[in-house]
Each structure stands twice: as structure tokens, then as C-alpha cells.
Protein backbone atom coordinates (compact mmCIF):
# COMPACT_ATOMS: atom_id res chain seq x y z
CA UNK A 1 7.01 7.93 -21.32
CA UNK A 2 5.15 11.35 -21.07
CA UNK A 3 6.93 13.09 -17.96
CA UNK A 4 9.78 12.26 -15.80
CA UNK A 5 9.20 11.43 -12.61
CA UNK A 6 9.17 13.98 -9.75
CA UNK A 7 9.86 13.26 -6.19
CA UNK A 8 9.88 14.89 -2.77
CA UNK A 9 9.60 13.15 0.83
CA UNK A 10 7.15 15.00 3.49
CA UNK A 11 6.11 14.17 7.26
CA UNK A 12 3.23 15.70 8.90
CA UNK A 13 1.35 14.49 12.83
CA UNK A 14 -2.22 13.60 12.80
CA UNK A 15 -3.79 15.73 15.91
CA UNK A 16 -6.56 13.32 16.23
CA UNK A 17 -4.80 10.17 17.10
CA UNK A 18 -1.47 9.60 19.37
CA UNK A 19 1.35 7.94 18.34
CA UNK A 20 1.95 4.28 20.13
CA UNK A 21 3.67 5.24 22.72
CA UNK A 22 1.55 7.94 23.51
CA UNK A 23 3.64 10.86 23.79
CA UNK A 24 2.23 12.58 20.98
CA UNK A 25 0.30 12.60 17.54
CA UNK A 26 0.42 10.24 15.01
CA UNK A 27 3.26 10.48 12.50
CA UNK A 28 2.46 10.21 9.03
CA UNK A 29 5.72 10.40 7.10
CA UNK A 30 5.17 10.70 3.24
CA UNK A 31 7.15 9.99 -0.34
CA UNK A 32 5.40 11.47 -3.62
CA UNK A 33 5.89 10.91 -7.21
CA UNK A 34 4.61 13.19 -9.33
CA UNK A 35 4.77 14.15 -13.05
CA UNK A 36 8.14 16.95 -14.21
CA UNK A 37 9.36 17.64 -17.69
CA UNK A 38 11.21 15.38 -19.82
CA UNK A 39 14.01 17.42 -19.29
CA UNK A 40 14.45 17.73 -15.17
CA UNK A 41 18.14 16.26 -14.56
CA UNK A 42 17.35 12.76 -13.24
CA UNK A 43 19.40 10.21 -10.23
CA UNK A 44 18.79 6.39 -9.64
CA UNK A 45 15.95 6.01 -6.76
CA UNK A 46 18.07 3.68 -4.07
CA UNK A 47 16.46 2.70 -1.14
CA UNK A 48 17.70 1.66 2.64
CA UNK A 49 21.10 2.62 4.25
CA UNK A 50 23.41 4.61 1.93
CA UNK A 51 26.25 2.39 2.05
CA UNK A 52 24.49 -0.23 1.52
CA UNK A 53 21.14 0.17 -0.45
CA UNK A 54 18.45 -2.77 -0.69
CA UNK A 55 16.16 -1.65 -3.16
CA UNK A 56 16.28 0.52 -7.13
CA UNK A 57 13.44 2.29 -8.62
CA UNK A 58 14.68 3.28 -11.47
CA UNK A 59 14.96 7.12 -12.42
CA UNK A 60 13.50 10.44 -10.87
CA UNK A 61 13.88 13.80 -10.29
CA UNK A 62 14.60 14.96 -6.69
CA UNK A 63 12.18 18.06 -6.08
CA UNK A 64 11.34 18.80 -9.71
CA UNK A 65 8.68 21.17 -10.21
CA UNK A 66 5.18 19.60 -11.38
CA UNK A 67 4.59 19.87 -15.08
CA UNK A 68 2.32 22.37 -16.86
CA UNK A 69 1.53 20.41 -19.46
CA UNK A 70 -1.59 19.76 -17.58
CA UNK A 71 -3.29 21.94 -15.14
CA UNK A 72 -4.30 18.94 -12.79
CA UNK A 73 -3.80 15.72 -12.56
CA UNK A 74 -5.15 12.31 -10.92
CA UNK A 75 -4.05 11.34 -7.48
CA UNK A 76 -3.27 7.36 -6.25
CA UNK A 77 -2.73 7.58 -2.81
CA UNK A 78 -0.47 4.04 -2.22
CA UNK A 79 -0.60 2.09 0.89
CA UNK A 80 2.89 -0.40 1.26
CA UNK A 81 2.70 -4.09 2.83
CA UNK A 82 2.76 -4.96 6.42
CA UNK A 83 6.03 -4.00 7.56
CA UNK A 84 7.19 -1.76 4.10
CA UNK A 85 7.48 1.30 3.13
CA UNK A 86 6.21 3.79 0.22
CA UNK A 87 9.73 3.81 -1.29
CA UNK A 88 9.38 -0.36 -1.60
CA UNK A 89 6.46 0.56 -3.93
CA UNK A 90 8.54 3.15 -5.58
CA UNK A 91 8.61 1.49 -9.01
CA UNK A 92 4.69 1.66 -8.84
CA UNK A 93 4.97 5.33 -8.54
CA UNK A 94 7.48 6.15 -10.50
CA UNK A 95 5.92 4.61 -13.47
CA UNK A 96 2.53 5.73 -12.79
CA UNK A 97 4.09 9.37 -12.25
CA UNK A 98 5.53 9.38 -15.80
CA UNK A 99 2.24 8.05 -17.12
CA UNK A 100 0.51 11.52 -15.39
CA UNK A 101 -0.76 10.47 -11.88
CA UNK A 102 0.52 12.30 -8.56
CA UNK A 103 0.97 8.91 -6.26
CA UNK A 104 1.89 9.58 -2.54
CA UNK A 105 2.50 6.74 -0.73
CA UNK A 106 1.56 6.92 3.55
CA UNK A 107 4.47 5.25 5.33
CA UNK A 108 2.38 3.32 8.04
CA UNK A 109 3.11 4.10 11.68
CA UNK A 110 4.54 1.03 13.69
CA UNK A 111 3.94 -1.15 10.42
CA UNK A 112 6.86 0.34 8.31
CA UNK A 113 10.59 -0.32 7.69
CA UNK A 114 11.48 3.04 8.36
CA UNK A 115 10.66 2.52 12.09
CA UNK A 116 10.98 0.34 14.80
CA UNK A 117 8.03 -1.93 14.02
CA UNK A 118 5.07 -1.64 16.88
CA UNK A 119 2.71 -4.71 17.22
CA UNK A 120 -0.11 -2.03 17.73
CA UNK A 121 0.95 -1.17 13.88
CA UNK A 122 0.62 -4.74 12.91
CA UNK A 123 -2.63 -5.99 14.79
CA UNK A 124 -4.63 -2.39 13.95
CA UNK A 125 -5.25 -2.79 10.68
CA UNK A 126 -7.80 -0.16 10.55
CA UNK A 127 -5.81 2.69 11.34
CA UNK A 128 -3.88 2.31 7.83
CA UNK A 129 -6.95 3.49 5.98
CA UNK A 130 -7.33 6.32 8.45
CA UNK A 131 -3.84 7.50 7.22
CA UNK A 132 -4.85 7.29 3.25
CA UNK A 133 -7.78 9.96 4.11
CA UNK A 134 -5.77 12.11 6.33
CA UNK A 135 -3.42 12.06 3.60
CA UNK A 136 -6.15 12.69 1.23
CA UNK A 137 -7.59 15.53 3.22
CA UNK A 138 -3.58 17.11 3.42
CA UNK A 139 -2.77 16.82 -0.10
CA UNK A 140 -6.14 18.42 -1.64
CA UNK A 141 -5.38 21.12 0.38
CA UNK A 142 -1.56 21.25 0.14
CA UNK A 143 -0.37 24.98 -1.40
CA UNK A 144 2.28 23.46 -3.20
CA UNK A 145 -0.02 20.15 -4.71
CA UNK A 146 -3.32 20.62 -4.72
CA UNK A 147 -4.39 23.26 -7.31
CA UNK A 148 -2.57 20.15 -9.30
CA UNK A 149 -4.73 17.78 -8.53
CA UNK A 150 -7.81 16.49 -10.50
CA UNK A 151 -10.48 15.77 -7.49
CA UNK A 152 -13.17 13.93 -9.11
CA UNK A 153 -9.92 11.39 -10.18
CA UNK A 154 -9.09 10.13 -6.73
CA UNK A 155 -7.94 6.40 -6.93
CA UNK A 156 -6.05 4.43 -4.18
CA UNK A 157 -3.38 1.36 -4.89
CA UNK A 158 -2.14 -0.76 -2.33
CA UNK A 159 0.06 -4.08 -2.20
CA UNK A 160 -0.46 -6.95 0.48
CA UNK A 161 -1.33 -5.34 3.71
CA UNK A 162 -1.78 -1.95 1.77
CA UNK A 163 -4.31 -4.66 -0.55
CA UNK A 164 -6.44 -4.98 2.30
CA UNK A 165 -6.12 -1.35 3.53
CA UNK A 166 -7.36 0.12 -0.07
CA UNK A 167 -10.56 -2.29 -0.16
CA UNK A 168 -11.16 -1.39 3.33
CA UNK A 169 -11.06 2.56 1.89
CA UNK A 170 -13.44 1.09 -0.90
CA UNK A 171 -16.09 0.24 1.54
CA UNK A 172 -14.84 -3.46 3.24
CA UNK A 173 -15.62 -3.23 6.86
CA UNK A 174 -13.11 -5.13 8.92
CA UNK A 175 -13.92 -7.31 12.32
CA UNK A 176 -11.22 -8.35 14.22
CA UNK A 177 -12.94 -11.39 15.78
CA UNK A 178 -13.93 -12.73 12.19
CA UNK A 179 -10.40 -12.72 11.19
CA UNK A 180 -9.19 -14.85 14.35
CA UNK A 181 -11.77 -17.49 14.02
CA UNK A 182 -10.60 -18.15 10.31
CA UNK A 183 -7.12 -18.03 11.52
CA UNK A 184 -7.43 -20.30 14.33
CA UNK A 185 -8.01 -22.72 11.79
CA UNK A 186 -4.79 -21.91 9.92
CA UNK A 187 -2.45 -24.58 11.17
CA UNK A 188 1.15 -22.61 13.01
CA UNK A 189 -0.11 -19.07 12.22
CA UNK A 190 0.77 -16.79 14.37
CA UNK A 191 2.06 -13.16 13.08
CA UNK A 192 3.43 -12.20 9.52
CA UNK A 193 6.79 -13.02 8.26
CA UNK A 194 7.97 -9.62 9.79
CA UNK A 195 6.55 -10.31 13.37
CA UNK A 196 6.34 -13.81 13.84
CA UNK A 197 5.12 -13.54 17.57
CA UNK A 198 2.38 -11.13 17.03
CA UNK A 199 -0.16 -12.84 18.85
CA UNK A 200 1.26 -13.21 21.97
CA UNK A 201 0.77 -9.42 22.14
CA UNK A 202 -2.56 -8.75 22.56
CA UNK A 203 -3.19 -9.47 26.05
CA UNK A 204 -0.41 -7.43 27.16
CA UNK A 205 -1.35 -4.57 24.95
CA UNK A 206 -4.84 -5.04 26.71
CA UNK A 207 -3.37 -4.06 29.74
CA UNK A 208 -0.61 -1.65 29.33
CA UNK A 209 -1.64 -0.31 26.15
CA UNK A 210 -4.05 2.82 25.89
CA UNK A 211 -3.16 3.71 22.67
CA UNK A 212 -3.74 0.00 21.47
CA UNK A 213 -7.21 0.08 24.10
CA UNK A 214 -8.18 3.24 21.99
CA UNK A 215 -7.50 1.93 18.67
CA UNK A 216 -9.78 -1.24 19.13
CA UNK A 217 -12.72 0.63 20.04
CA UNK A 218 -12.12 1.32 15.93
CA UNK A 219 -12.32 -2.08 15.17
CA UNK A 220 -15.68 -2.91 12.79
CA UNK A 221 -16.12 0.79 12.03
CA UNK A 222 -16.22 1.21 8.24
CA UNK A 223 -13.50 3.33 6.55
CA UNK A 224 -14.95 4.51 3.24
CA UNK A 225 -13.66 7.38 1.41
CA UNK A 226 -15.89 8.17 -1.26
CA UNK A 227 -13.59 10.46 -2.74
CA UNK A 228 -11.39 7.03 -3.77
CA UNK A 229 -13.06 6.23 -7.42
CA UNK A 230 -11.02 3.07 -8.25
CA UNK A 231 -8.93 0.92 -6.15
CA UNK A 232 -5.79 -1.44 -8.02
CA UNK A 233 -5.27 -3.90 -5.10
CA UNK A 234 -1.75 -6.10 -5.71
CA UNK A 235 -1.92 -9.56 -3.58
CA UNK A 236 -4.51 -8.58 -0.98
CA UNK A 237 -2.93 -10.25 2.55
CA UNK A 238 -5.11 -12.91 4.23
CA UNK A 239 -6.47 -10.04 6.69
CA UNK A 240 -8.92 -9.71 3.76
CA UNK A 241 -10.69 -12.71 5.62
CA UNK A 242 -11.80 -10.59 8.21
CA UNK A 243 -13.98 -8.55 6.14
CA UNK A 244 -18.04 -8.82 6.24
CA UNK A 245 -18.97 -10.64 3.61
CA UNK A 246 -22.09 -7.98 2.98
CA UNK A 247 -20.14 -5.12 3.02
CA UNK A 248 -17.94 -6.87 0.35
CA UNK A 249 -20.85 -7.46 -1.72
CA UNK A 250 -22.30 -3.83 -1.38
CA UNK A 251 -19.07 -2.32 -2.60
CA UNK A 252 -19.41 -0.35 -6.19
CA UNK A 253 -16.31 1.13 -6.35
CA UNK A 254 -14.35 -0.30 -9.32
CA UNK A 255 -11.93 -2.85 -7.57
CA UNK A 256 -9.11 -4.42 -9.93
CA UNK A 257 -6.89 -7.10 -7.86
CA UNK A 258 -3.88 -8.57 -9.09
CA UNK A 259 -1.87 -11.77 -7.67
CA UNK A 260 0.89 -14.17 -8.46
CA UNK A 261 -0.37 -17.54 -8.73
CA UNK A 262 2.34 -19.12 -6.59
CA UNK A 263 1.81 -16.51 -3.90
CA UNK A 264 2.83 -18.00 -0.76
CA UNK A 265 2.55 -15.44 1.35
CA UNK A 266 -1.53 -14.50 0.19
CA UNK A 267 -2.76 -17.97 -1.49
CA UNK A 268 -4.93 -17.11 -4.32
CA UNK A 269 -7.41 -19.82 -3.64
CA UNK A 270 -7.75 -18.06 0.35
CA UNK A 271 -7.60 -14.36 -0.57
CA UNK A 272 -8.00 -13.12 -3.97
CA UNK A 273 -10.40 -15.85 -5.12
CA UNK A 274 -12.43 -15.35 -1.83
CA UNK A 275 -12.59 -11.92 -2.77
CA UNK A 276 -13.82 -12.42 -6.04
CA UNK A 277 -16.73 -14.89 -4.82
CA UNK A 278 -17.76 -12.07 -2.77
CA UNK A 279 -18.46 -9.32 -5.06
CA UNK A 280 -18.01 -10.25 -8.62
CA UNK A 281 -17.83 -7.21 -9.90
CA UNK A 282 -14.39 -7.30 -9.07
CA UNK A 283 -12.11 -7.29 -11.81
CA UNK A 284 -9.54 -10.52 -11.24
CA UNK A 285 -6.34 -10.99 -12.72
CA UNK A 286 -3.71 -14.18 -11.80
CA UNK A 287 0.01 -13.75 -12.87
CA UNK A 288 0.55 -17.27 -14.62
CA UNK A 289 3.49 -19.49 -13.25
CA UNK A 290 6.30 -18.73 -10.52
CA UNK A 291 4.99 -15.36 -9.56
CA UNK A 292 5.37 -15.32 -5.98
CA UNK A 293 4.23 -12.61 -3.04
CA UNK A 294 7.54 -10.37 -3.22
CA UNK A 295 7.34 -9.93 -7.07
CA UNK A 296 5.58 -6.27 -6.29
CA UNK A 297 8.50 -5.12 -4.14
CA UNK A 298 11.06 -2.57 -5.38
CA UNK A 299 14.08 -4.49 -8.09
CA UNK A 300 16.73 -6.05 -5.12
CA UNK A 301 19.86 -4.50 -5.43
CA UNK A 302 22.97 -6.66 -4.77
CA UNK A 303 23.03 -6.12 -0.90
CA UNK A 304 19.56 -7.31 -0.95
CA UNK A 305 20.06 -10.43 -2.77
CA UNK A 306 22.95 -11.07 -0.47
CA UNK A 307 21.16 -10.15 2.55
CA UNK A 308 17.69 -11.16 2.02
CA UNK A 309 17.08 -13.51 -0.77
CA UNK A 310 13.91 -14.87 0.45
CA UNK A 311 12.29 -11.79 -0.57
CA UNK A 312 14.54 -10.53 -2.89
CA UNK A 313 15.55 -13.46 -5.60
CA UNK A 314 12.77 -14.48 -7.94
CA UNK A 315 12.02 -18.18 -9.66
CA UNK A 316 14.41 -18.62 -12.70
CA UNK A 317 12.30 -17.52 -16.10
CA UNK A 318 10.13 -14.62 -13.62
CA UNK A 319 11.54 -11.24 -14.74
CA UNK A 320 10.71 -9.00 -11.68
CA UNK A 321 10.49 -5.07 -13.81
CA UNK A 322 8.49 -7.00 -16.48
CA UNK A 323 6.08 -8.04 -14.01
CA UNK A 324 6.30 -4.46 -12.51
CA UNK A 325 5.98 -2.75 -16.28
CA UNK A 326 2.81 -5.04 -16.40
CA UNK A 327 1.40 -3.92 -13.22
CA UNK A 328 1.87 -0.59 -14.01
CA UNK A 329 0.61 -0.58 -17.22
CA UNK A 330 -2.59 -2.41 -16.14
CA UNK A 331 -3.39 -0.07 -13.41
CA UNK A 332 -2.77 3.01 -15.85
CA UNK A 333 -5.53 1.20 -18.22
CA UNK A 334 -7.69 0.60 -15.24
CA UNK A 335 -7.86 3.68 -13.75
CA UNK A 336 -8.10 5.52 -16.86
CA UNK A 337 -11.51 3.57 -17.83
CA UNK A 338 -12.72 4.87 -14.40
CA UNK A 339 -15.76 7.38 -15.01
């Protein structure tokens, strides 16, 4: 370990797009990790209600200043699964903060835990790379980070959903319409594990909706950043299916993806694989055995295990920080090869 992990929480509004419910910007809350001294006084990282905590990153230091062992440093901006938050990919940041990177993670509006969820956050995809360059264009700028920050080592990381919404940032242009006709084929599908219903939205959202009417006009629109020089995507969600098959193919960002072999959630065979046969170029990596979908969440503290096991216990014989010490370290190397 080189540093100790820093870490601050932030919220700003986006004055070019409304919130859902239309009474005013869109929110982009914020949690950074960033590289202190060895010697800033360190807590345990718990996450969810404070009696009663769900997740443990490990170590970090609450509003440590940024080390000046370095004069800059490369930025990940992190994108969390459908439904998450950037503190659920905490023990991605932390690590990658005591490594040397600056990671801030976009908490997604109407798609995140730290909200009451929105379908319009679930079923507009798009809008979740939007927030990575707003945040981008923030943080480059940002008095307190950005004379920190190494610009021409700009990399983006992103886990399920956030899997999708970092390739989509690499160049992947997303159509709505291809992604129904491959799910109508998908037998029962109907919405995620953390809105089940989600389809029966739409037409409704049609209607009453102009937030949702505005956000569709998006749909198809390609969301490169070309600031983003690398992109570490962990189990890439079956949204991925949506994506033009050219556009995949023209992509030349570096693109590393990363999935448990007994994913249930994002079937290797369906998403990652398909991935691969579109560009190959990108780099593909299979965890061997048991690794399932919810391996790349935070470590489950008790209450979790208790209260949601179905995301929160892992196979007997899968270790769920060596898997995340392996992640880490691979992205590290990845990124690091970037030119």
C-alpha cells in the first residue's frame, strides 16, 4: 500500500437536465476516494443506516488532505449497478485510491439506493453516462481537486449497469428498441431484480412523464468522452444487448471486462462473450467457478447477511475481498499499461 485512502462525499445539480419529477435540476450526489499519507488517522468505511450498516470497505480517512507525494494523479470516474450506489463500490475505490488514482463514483439519479428508486432512472440508461462527463467536466475544474489531477490519465470503471454505462462512455451507442426485441425473447423478463415491474411503466411515463418524454429523445445518441482513456468494465448487465453492433466494433478505447462465470444476473455466454465477439480487441477475463453477479459489491456486514443473503452470502470456497483484491489489482495493471 502506497497512500491511505482519502474520502469526502459531495452533491452538485446539473442545470441542463431536470430532475424526474421536474421541479428542478438533476442531482448528482458524489463519494471520492483519493490518495492521503500513510499517516492520516483512519475509521472503518460502513455503509447504509447507522444502526444497522449493510456494507464494509475497509479503512479510510474522512476528509484527509490529498498527498504531495505526487503533484497529480489519474482519475477513474466509477459508475455503481442498477439500483447501487458509489459507496457499494467502495472497496474498488478504496483500493485503487491507495494504489494512487482519485476515483469518484456518480450516485445515479432515480437508479440509486440512496433514493427512492424512479423507473425513469432504470429504463434511461443513457443519462448515466451523461452524469460520468458532467462529473468529469466538475472535477477537472474543482479548486480543491483538479490541479491534482493527471488529465491525459482519465479512465472510467463501472460494475453491472455502471458496465454498460462505461462502454457506452467508450463509444457504444445504445438503442432502446434493439434492446426490447432481444428481450422479448428472454422468457419472464420484465425489470431487474430491484424493479421487477419495470415494464409496465413505459406507457404511463409516455403520457404523464415530460421528464421521461425528454429523456428518450436521447435515446441512440452516442455518449463518448474522449477524455476516458481506458475503461475496466465488471459484469456488464444484459442492457449491453442494446448496443450497435458497429459502434462496438469501431471502439479503440482499451476496454478490459471482467465476469464471474456463474453470473446469474449477466450470463457470460449473453453479455460478456457477446461483447467480446463484437470487438475483439477487448481484453476478456472469466472468474473460474462459483463467482456469481454480487461478488463486486461492498464485503456484507452481519445485518446484510441477515437481511439480504441473496446478494450478500457467497458459494462456500468463493472468498468475496480476494476476488475484490484481484479486481483491484487487475484494473491497477490495466490502467497503468494505458498510453
Amino acid at each position: 500500500m502506497d497512500y491511505v485512502a482519502g474520502f469526502t462525499l459531495g452533491h452538485f445539480l446539473d442545470p441542463d437536465r431536470t430532475n424526474w419529477q421536474a421541479t428542478g435540476p438533476r442531482p448528482i450526489s458524489w463519494a471520492i476516494w483519493y490518495p492521503a499519507d500513510l499517516d492520516s488517522p483512519t475509521e472503518e468505511q460502513l455503509g447504509g443506516a447507522k444502526d444497522r450498516p449493510y456494507l464494509s470497505n475497509g479503512p479510510v480517512s474522512l476528509d484527509a488532505a490529498i498527498s504531495g507525494q505526487q503533484s497529480t494523479y489519474p482519475l477513474i470516474v466509477m459508475s455503481h449497478g442498477t439500483g447501487g450506489s458509489a459507496l457499494g463500490m467502495g472497496w474498488f475505490g478504496r483500493r485503487l485510491a491507495e494504489k494512487g488514482y482519485i476515483v469518484v463514483g456518480a450516485n445515479h439519479h432515480g437508479n440509486t439506493a440512496i433514493e427512492p428508486y424512479q423507473p425513469e432512472g432504470f429504463l434511461c440508461a443513457w443519462e448515466r453516462s451523461r452524469d460520468l462527463s458532467t462529473l468529469l467536466d466538475k472535477f477537472v475544474r474543482d479548486p480543491k481537486y483538479g490541479d491534482h489531477i493527471d488529465q491525459k490519465r482519465i479512465f472510467a470503471a463501472g460494475f453491472s449497469l455502471g458496465g454498460h454505462t462505461v462502454i457506452a462512455s467508450a463509444g457504444a451507442v445504445y438503442a432502446n428498441d434493439q434492446f426490447l426485441a432481444w428481450l422479448a425473447d428472454q422468457p419472464g423478463v420484465n425489470g431487474p431484480r430491484e424493479f421487477p415491474d419495470l415494464g409496465d411503466h413505459v406507457e404511463q411515463l409516455m403520457e404523464n412523464s415530460a421528464p421521461f418524454r425528454t429523456s428518450m429523445t436521447r435515446d441512440g445518441q452516442s455518449y463518448h468522452d474522449p477524455r476516458i482513456k481506458a475503461v475496466f468494465a465488471m459484469a456488464p448487465a444484459p442492457t449491453v444487448r442494446g448496443f450497435n453492433t458497429d459502434s462496438l466494433a469501431e471502439i479503440t478505447v482499451p476496454i478490459y471486462i471482467q465476469t464471474g462465470a456463474a453470473d446469474q444476473e449477466c450470463p457470460v455466454e449473453s453479455c460478456t462473450n457477446w461483447l467480446g465477439a463484437q470487438n475483439p480487441s477487448f481484453q476478456i477475463e472469466i472468474l473460474d467457478g462459483d463467482v456469481g453477479h454480487y461478488i463486486f459489491l461492498s464485503e456484507p456486514t452481519k445485518y446484510a447477511i441477515e437481511d439480504v443473503p441473496e446478494i450478500s452470502i457467497d458459494p462456500a470456497g468463493i472468498d468475496r475481498r480476494t476476488i475484490h483484491q484481484h479486481a483491484a489489482a487487475t484494473a491497477d495493471r490495466f490502467f497503468s499499461a494505458t498510453e
